[in-house]
N, C-alpha and C. Protein backbone atom coordinates (compact mmCIF):
# COMPACT_ATOMS: atom_id res chain seq x y z
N UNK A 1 -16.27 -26.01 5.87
CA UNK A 1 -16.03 -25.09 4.77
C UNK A 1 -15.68 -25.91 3.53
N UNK A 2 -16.26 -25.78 2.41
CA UNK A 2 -15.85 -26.16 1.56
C UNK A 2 -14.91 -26.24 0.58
N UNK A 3 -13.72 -26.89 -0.12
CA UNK A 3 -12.42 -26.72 -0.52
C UNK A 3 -13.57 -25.84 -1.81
N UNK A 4 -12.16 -24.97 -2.01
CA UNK A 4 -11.84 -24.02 -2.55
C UNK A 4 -11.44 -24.49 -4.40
N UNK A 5 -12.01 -24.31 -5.60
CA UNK A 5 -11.47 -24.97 -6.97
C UNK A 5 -10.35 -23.87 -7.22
N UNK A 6 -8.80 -24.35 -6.65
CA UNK A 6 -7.65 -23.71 -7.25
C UNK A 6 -7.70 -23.63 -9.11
N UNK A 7 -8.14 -24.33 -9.37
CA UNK A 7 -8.17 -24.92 -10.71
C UNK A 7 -8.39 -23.26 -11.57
N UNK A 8 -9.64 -22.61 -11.25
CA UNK A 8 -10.00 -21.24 -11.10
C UNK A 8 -9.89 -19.93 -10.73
N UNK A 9 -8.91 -19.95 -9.89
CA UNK A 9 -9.23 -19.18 -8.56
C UNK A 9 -7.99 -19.53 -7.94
N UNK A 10 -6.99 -18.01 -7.53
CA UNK A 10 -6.14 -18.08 -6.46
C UNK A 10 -6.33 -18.59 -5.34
N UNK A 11 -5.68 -19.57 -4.53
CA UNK A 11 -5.81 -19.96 -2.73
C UNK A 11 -6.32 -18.94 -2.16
N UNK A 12 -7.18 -18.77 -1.47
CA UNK A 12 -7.17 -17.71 -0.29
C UNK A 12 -5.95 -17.79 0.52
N UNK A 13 -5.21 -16.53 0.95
CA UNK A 13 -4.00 -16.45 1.82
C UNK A 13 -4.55 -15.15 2.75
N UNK A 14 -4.41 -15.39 4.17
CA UNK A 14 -4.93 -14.94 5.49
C UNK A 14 -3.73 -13.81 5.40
N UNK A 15 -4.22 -12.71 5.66
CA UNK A 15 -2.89 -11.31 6.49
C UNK A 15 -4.03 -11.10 7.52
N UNK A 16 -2.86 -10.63 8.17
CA UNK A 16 -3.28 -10.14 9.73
C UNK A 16 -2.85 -8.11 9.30
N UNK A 17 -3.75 -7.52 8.95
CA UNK A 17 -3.47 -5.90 8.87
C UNK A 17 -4.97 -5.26 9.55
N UNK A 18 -3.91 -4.42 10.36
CA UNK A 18 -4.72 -3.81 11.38
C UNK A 18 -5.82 -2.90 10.38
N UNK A 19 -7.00 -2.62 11.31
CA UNK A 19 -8.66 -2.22 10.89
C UNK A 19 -8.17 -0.55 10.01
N UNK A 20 -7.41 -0.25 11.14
CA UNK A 20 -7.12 1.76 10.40
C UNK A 20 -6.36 1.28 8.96
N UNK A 21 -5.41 0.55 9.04
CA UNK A 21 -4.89 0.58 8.31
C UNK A 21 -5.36 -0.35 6.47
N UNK A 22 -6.34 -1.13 6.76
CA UNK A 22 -7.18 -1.87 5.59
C UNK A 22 -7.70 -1.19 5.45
N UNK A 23 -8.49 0.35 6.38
CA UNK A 23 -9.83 1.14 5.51
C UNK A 23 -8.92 2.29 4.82
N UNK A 24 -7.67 2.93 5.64
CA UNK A 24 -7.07 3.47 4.36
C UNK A 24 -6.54 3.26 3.52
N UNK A 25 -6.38 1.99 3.21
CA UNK A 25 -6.03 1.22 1.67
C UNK A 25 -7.17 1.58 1.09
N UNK A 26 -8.47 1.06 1.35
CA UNK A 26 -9.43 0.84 0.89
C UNK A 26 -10.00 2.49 0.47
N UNK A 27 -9.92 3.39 1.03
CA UNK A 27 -9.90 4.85 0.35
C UNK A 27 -8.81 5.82 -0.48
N UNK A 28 -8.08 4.56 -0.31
CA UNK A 28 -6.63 5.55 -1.45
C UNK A 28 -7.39 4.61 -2.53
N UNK A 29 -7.35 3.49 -2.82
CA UNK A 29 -7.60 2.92 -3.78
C UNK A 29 -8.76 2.28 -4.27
N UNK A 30 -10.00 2.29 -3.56
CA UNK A 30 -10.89 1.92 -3.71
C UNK A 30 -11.10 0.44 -3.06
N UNK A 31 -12.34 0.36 -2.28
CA UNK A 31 -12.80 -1.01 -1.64
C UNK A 31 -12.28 -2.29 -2.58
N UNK A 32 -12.47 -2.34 -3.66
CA UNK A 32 -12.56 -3.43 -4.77
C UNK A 32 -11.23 -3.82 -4.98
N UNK A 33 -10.13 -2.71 -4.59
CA UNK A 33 -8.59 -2.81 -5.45
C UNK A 33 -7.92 -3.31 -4.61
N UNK A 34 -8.04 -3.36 -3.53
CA UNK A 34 -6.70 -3.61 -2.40
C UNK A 34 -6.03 -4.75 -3.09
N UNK A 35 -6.65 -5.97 -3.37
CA UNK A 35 -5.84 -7.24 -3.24
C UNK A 35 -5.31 -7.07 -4.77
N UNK A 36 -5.52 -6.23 -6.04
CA UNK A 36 -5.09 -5.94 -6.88
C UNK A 36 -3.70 -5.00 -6.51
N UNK A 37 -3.78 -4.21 -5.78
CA UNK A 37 -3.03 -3.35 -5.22
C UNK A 37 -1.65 -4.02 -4.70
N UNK A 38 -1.68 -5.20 -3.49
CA UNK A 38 -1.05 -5.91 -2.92
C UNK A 38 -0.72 -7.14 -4.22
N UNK A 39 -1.19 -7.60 -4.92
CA UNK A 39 -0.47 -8.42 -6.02
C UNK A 39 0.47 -7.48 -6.81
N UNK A 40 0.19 -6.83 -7.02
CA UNK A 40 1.40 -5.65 -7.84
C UNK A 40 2.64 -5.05 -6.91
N UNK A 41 2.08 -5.07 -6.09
CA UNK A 41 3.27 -4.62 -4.91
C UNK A 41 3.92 -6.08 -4.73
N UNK A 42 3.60 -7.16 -4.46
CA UNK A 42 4.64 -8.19 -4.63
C UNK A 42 5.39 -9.00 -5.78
N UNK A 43 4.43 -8.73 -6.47
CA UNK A 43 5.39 -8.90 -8.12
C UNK A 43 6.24 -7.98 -8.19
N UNK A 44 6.20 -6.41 -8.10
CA UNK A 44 7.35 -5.32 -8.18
C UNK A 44 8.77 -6.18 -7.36
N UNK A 45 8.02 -5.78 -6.27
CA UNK A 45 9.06 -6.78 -4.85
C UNK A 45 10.06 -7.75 -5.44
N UNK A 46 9.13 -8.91 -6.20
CA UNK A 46 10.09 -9.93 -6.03
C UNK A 46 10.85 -9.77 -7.64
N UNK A 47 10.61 -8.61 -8.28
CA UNK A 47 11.71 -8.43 -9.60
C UNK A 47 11.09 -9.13 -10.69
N UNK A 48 9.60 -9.33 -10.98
CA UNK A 48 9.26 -10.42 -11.96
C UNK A 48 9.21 -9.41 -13.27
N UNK A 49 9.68 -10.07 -14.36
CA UNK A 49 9.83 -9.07 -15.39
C UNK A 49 8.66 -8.40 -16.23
N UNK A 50 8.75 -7.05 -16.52
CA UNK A 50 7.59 -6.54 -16.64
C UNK A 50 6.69 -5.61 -15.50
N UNK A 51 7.00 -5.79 -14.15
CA UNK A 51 6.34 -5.52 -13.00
C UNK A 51 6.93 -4.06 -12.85
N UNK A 52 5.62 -3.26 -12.95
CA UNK A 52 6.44 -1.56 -12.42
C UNK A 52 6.34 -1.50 -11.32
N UNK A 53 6.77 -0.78 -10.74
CA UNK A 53 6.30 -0.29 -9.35
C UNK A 53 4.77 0.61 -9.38
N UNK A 54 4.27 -0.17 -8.43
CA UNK A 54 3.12 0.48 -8.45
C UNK A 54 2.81 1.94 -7.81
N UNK A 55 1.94 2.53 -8.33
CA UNK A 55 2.56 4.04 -7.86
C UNK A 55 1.59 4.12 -6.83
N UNK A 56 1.72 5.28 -5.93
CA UNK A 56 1.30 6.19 -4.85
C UNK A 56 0.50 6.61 -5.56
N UNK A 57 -0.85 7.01 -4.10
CA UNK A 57 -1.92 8.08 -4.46
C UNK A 57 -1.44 9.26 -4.23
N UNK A 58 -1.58 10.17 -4.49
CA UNK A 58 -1.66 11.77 -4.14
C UNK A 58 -1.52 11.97 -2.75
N UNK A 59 -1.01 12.74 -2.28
CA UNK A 59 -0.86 13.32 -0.93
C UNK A 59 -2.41 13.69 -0.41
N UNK A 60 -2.43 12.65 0.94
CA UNK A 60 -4.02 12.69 1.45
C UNK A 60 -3.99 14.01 2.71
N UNK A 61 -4.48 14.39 3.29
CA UNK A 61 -4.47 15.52 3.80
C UNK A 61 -5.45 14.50 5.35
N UNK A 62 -4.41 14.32 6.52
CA UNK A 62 -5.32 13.25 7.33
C UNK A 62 -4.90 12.27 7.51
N UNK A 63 -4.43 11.43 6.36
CA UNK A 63 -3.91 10.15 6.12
C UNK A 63 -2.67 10.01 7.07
N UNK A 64 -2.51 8.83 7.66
CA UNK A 64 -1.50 8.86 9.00
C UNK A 64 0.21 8.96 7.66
N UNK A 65 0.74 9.34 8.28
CA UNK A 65 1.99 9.26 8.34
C UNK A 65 2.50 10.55 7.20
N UNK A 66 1.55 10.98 6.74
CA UNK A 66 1.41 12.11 5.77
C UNK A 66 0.84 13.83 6.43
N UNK A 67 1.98 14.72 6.53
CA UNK A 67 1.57 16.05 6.80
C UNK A 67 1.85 16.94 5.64
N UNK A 68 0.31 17.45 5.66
CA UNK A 68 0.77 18.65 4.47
C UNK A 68 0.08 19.77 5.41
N UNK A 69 1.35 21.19 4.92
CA UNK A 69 0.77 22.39 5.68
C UNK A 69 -0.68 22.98 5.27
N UNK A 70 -1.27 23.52 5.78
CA UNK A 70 -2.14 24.56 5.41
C UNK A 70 -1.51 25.81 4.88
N UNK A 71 -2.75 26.54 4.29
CA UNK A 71 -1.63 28.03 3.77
C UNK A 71 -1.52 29.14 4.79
N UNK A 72 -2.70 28.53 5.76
CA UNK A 72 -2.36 29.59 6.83
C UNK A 72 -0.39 29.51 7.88
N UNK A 73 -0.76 27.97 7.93
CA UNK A 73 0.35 27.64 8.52
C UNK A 73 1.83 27.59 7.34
N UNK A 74 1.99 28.05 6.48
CA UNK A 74 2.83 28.47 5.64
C UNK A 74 3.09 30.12 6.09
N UNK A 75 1.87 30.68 5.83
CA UNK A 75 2.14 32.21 6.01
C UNK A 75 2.60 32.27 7.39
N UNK A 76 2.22 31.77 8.43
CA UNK A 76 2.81 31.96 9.96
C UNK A 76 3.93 31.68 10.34
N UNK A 77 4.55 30.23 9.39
CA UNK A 77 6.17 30.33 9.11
C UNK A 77 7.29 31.50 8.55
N UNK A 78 6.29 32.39 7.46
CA UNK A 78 6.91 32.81 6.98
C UNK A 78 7.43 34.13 7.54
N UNK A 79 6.00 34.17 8.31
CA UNK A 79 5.99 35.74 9.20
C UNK A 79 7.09 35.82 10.37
């Protein structure tokens, strides 16, 4: 493999993130953004000045760790 011109160009740095979890990055934010995504999330992190917190997508409907009711299942609570 051929070295890499830092001179240009960030190091490549290896993560180990599981398959479900890189393709729903990759549909909250688009294929292209992740590693844009993850540089902003560690600049926030480490307090560098200027760094917002990067915001959340919208509530995905599917998306693991995220439940939103239906309106049926609202009305059946309510009943």
């Amino acid at each position: 493999m051929a070295k890499q011109n830092t001179e240009r160009h960030t190091p490549l740095r290896p993560l180990r993130i599981p398959d479900d979890e890189w393709e729903a990055l990759g549909n909250a934010v688009g294929e292209r953004n992740r590693t844009r995504l993850i540089r902003e999330y560690i600049r926030w992190y480490l307090r560098w000045p200027d760094s917002p917190q990067p915001s959340r997508p919208p509530e995905q409907i599917g998306a693991p760790g995220i439940t939103k009711k239906s309106d049926q299942q609202k009305q059946e609570e309510s009943s």
